[in-house]
C-alpha atoms as a PDB file:
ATOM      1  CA  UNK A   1       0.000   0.000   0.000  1.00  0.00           C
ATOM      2  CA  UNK A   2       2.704   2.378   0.770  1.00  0.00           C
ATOM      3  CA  UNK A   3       4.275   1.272  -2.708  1.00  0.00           C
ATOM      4  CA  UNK A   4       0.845   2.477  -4.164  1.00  0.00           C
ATOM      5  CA  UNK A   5       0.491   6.055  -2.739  1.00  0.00           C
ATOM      6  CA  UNK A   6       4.245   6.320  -3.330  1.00  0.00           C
ATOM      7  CA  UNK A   7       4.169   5.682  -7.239  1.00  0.00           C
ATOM      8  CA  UNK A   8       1.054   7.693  -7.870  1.00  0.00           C
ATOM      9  CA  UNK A   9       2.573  11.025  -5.793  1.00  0.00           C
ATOM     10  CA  UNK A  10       5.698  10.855  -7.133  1.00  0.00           C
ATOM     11  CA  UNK A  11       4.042  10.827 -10.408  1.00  0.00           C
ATOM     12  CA  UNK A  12       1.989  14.136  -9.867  1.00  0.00           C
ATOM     13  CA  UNK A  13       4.655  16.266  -8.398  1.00  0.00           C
ATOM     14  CA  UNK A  14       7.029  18.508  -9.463  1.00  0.00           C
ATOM     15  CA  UNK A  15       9.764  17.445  -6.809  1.00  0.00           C
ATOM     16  CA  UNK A  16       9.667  13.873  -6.618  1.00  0.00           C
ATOM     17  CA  UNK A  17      12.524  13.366  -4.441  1.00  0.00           C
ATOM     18  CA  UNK A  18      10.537  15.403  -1.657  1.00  0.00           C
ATOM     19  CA  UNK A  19       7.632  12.821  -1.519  1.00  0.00           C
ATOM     20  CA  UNK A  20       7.808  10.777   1.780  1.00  0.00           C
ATOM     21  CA  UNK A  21       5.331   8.253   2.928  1.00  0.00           C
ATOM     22  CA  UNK A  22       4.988   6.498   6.272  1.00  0.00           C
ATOM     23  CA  UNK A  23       2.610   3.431   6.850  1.00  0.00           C
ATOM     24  CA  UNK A  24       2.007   3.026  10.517  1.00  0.00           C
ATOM     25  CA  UNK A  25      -0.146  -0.561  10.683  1.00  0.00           C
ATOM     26  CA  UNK A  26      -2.457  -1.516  13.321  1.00  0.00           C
ATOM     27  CA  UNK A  27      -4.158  -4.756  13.922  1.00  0.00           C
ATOM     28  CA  UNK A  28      -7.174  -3.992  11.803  1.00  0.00           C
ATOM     29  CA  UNK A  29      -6.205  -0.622   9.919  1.00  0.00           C
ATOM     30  CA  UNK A  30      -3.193   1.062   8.250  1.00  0.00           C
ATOM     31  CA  UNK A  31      -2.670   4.709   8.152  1.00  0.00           C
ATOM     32  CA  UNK A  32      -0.442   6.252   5.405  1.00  0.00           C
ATOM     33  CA  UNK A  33       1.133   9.483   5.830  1.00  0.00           C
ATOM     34  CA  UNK A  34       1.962  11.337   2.394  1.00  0.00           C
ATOM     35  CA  UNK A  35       4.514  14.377   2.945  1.00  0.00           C
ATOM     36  CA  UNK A  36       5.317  16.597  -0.533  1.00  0.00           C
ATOM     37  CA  UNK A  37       6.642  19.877  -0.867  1.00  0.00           C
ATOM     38  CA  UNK A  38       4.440  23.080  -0.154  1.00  0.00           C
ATOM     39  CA  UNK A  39       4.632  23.528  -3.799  1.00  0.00           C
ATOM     40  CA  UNK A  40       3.108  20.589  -4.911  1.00  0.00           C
ATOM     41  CA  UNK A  41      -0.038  20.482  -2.449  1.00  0.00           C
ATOM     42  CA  UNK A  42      -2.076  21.592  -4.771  1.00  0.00           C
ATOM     43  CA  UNK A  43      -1.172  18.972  -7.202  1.00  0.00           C
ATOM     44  CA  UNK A  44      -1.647  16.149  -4.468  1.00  0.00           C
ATOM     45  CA  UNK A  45      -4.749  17.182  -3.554  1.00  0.00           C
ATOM     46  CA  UNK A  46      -6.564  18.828  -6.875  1.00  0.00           C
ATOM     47  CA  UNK A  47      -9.387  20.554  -7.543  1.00  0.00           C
ATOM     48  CA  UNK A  48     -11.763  20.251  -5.194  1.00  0.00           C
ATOM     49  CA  UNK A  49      -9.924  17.369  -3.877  1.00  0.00           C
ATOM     50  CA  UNK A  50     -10.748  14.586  -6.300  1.00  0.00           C
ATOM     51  CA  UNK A  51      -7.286  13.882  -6.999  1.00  0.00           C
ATOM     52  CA  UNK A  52      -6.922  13.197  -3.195  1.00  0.00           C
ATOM     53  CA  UNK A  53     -10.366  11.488  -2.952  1.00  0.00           C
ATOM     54  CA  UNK A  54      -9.394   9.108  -5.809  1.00  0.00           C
ATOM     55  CA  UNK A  55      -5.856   8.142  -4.265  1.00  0.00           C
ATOM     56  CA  UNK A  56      -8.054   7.025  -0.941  1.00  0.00           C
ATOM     57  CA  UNK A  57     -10.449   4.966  -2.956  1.00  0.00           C
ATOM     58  CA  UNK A  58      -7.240   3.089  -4.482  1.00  0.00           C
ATOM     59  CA  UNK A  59      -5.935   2.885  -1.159  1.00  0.00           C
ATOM     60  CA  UNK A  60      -9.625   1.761  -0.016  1.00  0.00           C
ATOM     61  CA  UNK A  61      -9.723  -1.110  -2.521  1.00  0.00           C
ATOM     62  CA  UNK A  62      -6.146  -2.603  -1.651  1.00  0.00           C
ATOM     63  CA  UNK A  63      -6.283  -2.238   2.113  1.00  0.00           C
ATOM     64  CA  UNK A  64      -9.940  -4.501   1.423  1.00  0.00           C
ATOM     65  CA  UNK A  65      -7.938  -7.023  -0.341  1.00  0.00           C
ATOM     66  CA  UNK A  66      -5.891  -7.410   2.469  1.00  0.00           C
ATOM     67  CA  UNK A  67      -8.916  -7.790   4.777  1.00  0.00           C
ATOM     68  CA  UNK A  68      -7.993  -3.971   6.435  1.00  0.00           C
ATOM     69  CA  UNK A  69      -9.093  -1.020   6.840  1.00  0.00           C
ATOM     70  CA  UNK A  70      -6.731   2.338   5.470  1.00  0.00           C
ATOM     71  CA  UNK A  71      -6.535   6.202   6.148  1.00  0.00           C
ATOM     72  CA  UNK A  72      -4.314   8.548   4.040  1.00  0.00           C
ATOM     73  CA  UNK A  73      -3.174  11.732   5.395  1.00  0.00           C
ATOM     74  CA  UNK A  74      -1.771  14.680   3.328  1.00  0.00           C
ATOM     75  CA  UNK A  75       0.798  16.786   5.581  1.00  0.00           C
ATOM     76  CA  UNK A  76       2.747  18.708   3.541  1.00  0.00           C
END
């Protein structure tokens, strides 16, 4: 999962070396934490938010697979 978020960040910013992502796993969940530059927020997140919306439903669907449940948060 943190492969996932990784790939499609790094593939939206302008600095990719800046993306970082931590995956803190619990017995039931997993909660990814997706760091990018200030710069690229706006990128990460889109209009409205459906750019960030549609990276949580990808994350949704895998973390199912897996039998768990999955939270991404966008910190910049």
């Amino acid at each position: 999962m943190k492969d996932l978020i990784l790939y499609m960040a790094q593939s939206l910013v302008d600095d990719p070396g800046a993306v970082q992502v931590r995956q803190i796993e619990g017995t039931h969940s997993v909660i990814i934490k997706l760091a990018v530059a200030p710069d690229d927020m706006g990128k990460v997140i889109g209009k409205q938010g459906k750019i960030a919306k549609a990276m949580r439903t990808l994350l949704a669907v895998t973390a199912a697979r897996e039998g768990k449940r999955a939270t991404l948060e966008i910190q910049s």
